[in-house]
C-alpha atoms as a PDB file:
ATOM      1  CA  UNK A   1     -11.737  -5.788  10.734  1.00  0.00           C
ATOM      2  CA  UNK A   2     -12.528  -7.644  13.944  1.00  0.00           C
ATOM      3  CA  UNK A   3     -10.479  -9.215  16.477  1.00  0.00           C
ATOM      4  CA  UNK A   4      -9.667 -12.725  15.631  1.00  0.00           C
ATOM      5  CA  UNK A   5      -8.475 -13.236  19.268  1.00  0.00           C
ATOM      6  CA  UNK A   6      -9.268 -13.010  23.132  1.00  0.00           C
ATOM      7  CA  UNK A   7     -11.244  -9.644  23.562  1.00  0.00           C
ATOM      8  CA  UNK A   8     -10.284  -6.473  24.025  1.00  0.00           C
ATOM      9  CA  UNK A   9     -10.261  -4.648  27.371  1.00  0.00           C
ATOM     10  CA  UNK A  10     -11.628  -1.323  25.460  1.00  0.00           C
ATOM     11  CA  UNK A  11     -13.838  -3.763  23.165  1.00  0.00           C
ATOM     12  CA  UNK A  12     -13.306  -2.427  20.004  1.00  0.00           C
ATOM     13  CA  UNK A  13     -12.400  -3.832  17.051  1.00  0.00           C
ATOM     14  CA  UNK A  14      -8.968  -4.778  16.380  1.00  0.00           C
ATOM     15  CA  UNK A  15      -7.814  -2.276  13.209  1.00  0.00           C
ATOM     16  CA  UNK A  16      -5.867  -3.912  10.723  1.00  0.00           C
ATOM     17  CA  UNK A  17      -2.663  -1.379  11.957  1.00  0.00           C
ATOM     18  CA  UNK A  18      -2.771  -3.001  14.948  1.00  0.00           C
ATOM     19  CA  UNK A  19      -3.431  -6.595  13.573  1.00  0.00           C
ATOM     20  CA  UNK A  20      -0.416  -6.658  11.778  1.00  0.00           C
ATOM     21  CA  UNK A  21       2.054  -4.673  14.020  1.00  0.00           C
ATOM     22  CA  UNK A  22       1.783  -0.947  13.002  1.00  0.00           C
ATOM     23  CA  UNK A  23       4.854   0.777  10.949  1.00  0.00           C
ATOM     24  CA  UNK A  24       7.263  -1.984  11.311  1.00  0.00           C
ATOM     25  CA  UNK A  25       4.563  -4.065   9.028  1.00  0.00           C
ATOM     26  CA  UNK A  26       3.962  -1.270   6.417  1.00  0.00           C
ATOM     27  CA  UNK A  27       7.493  -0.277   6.156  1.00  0.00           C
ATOM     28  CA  UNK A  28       9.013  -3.584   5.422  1.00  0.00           C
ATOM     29  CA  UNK A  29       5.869  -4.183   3.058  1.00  0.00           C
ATOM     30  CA  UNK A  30       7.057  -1.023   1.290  1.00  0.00           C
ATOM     31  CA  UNK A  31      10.727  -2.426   1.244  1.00  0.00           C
ATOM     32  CA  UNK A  32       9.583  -5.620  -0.756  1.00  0.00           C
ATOM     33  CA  UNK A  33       7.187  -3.424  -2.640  1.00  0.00           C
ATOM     34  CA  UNK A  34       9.805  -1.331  -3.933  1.00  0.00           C
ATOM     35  CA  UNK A  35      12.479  -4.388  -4.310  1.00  0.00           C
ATOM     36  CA  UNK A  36      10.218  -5.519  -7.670  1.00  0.00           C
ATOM     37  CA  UNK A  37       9.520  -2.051  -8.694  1.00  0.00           C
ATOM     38  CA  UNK A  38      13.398  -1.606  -8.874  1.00  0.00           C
ATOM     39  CA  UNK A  39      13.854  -4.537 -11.328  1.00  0.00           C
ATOM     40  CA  UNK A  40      10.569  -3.956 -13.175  1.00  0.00           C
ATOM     41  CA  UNK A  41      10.833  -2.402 -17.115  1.00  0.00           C
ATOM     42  CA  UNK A  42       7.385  -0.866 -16.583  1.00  0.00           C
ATOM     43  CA  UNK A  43       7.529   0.425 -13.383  1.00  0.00           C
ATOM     44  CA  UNK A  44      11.157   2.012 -12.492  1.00  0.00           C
ATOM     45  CA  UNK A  45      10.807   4.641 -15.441  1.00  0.00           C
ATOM     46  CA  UNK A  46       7.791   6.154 -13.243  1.00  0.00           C
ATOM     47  CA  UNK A  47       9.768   6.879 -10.184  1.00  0.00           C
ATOM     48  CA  UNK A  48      12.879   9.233  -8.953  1.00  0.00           C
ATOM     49  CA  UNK A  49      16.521   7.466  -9.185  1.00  0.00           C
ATOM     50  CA  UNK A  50      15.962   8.063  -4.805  1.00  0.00           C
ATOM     51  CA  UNK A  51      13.315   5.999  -3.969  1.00  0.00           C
ATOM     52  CA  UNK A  52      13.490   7.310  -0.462  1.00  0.00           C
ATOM     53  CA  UNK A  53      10.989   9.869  -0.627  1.00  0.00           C
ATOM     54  CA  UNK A  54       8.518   7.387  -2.692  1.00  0.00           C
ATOM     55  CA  UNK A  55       9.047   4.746   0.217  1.00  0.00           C
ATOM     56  CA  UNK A  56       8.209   7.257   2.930  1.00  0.00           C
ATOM     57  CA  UNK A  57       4.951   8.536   1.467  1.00  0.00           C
ATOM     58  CA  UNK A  58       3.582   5.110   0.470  1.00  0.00           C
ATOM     59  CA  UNK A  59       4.410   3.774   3.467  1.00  0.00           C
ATOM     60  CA  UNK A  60       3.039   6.421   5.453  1.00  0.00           C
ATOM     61  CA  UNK A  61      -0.236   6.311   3.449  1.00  0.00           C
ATOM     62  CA  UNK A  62      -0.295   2.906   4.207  1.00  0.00           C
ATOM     63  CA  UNK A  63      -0.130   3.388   7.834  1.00  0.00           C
ATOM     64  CA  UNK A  64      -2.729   5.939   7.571  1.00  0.00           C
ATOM     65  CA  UNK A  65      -5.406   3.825   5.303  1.00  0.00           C
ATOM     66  CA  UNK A  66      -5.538   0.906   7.437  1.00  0.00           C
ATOM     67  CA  UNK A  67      -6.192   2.706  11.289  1.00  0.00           C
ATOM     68  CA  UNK A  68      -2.029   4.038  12.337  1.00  0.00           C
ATOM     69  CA  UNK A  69      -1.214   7.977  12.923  1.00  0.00           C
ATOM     70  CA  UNK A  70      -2.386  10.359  10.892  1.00  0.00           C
ATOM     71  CA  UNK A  71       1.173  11.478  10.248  1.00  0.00           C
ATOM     72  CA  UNK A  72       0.290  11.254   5.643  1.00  0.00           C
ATOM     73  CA  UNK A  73      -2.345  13.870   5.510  1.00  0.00           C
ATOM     74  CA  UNK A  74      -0.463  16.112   8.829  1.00  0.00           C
ATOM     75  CA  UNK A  75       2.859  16.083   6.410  1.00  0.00           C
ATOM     76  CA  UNK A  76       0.867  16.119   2.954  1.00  0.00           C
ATOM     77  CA  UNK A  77      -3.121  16.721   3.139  1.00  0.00           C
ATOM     78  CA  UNK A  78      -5.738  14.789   1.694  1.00  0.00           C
ATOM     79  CA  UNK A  79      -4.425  12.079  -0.245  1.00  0.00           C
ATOM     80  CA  UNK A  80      -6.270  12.425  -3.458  1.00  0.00           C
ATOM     81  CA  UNK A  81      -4.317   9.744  -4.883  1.00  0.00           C
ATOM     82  CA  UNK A  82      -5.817  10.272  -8.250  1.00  0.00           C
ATOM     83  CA  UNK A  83      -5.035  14.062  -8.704  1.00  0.00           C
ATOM     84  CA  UNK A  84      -0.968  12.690  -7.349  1.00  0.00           C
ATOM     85  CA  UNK A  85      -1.170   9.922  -9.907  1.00  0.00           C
ATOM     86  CA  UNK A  86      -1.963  11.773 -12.990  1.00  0.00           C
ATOM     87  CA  UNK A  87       1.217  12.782 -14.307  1.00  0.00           C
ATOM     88  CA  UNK A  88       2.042   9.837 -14.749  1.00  0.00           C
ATOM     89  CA  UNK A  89       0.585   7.816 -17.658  1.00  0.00           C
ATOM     90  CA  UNK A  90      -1.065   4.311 -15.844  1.00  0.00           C
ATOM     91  CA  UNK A  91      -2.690   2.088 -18.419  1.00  0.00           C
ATOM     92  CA  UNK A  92      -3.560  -1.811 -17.588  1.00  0.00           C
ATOM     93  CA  UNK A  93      -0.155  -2.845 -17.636  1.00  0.00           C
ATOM     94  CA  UNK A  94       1.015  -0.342 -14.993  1.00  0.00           C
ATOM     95  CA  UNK A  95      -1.611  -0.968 -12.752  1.00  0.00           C
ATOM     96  CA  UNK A  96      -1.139  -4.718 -12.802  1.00  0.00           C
ATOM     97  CA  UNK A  97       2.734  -4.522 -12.578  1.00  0.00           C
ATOM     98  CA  UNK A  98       1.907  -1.984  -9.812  1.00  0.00           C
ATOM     99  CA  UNK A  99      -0.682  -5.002  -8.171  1.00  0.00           C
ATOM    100  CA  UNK A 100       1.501  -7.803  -8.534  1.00  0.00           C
ATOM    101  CA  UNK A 101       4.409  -5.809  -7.049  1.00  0.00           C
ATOM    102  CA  UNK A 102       2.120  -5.524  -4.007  1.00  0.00           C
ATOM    103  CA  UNK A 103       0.879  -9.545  -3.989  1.00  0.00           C
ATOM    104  CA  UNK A 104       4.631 -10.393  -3.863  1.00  0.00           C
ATOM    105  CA  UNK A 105       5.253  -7.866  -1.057  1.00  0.00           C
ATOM    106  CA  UNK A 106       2.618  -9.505   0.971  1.00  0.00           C
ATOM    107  CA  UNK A 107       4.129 -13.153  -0.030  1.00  0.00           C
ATOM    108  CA  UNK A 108       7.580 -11.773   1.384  1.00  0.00           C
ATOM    109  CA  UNK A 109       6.078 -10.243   4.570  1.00  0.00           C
ATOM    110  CA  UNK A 110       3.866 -13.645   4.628  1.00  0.00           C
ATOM    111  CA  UNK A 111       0.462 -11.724   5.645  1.00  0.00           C
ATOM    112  CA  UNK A 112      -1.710 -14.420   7.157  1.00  0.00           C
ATOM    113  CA  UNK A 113      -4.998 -15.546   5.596  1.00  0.00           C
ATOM    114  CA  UNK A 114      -7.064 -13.203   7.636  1.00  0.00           C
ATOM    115  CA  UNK A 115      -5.725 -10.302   6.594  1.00  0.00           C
ATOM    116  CA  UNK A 116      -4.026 -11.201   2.998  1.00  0.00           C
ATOM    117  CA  UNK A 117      -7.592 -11.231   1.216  1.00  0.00           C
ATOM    118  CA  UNK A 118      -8.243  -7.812   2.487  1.00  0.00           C
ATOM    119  CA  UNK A 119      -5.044  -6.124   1.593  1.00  0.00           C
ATOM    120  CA  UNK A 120      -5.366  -7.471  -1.953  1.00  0.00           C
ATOM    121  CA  UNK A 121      -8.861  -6.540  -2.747  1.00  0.00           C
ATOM    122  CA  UNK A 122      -7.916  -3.062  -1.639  1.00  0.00           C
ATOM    123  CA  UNK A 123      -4.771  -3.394  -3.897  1.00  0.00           C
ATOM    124  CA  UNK A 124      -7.136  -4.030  -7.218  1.00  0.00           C
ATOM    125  CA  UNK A 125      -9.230  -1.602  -6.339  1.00  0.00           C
ATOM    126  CA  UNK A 126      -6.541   0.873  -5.726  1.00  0.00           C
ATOM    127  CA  UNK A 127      -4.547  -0.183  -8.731  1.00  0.00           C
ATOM    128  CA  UNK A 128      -7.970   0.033 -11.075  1.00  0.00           C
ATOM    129  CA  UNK A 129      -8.893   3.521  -9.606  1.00  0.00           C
ATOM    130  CA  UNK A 130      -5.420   5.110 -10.589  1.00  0.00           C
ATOM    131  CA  UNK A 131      -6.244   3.621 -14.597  1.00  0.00           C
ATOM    132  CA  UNK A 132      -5.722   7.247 -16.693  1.00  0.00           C
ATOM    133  CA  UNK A 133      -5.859   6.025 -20.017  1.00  0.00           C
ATOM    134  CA  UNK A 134      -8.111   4.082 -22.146  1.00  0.00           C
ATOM    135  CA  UNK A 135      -6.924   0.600 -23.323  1.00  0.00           C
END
């Protein structure tokens, strides 16, 4: 992502972390995130009763994905979010409750229009990818 304002004294690129205000952005995105997934009949049954460890490691892959510490893979290793996701049974429906859990976050957190697209094309793509059974 580039910078969208005055330049940079170390002219690089502004990183999408830093865009949107590091971990205070990512762990209130998480927050809303997990605010639908509480209420949702599809989703809840896939997580703990303590959503406090689930809201840690998302939001610390978050931070990780889009340019903040390296603090997910220090604590966990490689992501490999498809070998993590397999246990659990994702078809369409879970991956597009799991999407438009993540559009709503970003409506709450009211991500601006430079870096909204980007989060949600990553979001279909990520929610598509994790897909372990056939329609």
């Amino acid at each position: 992502m580039s910078d969208t304002g005055a330049p940079r004294e170390d002219a690089r690129p502004l990183l999408v972390y830093e865009y949107v205000g590091g971990d205070p952005f990512f762990v209130a995105l998480v927050e809303h995130f997990y605010e639908g997934v509480e209420r949702d009949a599809v989703m809840r049954p896939m997580y703990p009763v303590d959503l406090t460890g689930s809201k840690a490691r998302l939001a610390g892959f978050l931070i990780q994905y889009w340019g903040g510490p390296q603090t997910y893979s220090e604590q966990r290793g490689h992501p490999r979010l498809r070998m993590r996701h397999n246990p659990f049974v994702i078809g369409a429906a879970e991956a597009a409750a799991w999407y438009h859990h993540m559009e709503a976050a970003l409506g709450a957190m009211n991500a601006d229009d430079v870096v909204r697209p980007v989060f949600l094309e990553y979001f279909a793509r990520a929610a598509e990818a994790m897909i372990n059974v056939a329609p």
